[in-house]
Protein backbone atom coordinates (compact mmCIF):
# COMPACT_ATOMS: atom_id res chain seq x y z
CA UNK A 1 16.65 -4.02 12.50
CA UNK A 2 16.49 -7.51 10.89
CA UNK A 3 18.82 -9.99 11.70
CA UNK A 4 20.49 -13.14 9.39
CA UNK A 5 21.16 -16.26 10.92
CA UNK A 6 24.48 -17.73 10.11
CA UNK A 7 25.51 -21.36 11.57
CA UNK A 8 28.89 -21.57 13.03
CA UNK A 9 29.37 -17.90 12.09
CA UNK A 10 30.08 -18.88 8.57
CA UNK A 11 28.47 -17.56 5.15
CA UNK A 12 24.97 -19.05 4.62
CA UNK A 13 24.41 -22.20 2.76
CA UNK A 14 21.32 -23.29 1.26
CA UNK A 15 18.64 -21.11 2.82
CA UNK A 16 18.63 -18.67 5.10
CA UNK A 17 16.50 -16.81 7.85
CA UNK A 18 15.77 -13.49 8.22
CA UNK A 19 14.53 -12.32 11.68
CA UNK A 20 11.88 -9.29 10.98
CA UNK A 21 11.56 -6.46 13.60
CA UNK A 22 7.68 -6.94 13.24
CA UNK A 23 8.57 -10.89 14.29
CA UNK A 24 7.68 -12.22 11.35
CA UNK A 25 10.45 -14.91 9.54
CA UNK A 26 11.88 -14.09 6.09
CA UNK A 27 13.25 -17.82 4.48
CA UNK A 28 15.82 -17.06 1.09
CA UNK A 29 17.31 -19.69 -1.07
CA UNK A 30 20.74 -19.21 -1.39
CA UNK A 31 21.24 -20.15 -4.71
CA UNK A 32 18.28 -18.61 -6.68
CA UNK A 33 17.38 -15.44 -4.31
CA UNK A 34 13.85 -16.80 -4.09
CA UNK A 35 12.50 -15.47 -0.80
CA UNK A 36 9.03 -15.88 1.22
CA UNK A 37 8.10 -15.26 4.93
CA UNK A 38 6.02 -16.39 7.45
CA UNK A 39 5.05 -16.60 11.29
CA UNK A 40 8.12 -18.84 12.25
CA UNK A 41 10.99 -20.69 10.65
CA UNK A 42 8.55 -23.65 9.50
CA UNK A 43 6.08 -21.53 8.31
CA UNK A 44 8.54 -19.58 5.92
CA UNK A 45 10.01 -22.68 4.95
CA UNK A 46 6.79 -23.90 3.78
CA UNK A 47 6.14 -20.84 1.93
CA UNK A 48 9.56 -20.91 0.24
CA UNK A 49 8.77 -24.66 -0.75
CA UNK A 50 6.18 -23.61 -2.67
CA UNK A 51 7.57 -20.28 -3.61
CA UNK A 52 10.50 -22.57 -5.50
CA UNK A 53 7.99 -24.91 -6.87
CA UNK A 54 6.79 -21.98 -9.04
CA UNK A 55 10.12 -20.80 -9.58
CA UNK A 56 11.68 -23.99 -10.82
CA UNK A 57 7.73 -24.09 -12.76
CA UNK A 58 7.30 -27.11 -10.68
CA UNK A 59 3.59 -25.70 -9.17
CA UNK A 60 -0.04 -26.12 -10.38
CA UNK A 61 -1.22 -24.95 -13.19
CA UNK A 62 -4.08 -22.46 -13.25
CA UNK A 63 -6.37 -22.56 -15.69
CA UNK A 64 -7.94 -18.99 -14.82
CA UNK A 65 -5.85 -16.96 -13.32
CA UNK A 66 -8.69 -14.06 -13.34
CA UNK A 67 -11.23 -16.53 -11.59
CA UNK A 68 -8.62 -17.61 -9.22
CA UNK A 69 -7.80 -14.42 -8.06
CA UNK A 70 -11.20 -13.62 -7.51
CA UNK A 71 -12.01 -16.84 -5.35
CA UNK A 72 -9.16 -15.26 -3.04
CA UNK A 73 -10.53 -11.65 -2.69
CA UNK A 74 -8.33 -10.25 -5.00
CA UNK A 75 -8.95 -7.91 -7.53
CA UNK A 76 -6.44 -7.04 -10.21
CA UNK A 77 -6.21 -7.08 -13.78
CA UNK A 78 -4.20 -9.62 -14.39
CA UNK A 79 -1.95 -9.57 -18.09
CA UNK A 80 -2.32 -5.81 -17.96
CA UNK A 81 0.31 -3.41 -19.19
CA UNK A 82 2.27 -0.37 -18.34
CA UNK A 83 3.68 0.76 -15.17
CA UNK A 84 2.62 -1.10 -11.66
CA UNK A 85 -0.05 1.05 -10.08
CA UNK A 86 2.59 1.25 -7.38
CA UNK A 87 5.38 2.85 -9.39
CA UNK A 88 3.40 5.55 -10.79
């Protein structure tokens, strides 16, 4: 079961940390939802920086989202329609 931490017991303010069974850290904003994990505390927090930087469309731009995809190993179509491969 994943825990939340809470300073002082109160509500969470700002961002807050989610303690994965599997160890891994879960960081949320607050205020927007906008959620990203990592290894540790830092780690997530790093993640959600730049997880916010998109959201806020604050991030780089990328030119070819196709190519830059594939650079990474990943292969999707990307602007496709219909239903996520995952939902059907």
């Amino acid at each position: 079961m994943a825990t939340v931490s809470e300073p002082n017991g109160e509500g969470p303010d700002g961002v807050e940390f989610v303690h994965e069974d599997d160890g891994r850290v879960t960081a949320r904003h607050v205020k927007t939802g906008v959620a990203s994990f990592g290894d540790s505390e830092a780690e997530a927090l790093r993640q959600l920086a730049d997880a916010l930087d998109s959201h806020f469309g604050e991030g780089e731009t990328i030119e070819d989202p196709e190519e830059y995809l594939k650079g990474l190993g990943i292969d999707v179509e990307v602007g496709g329609s219909g239903t996520p491969p995952w939902l059907e």
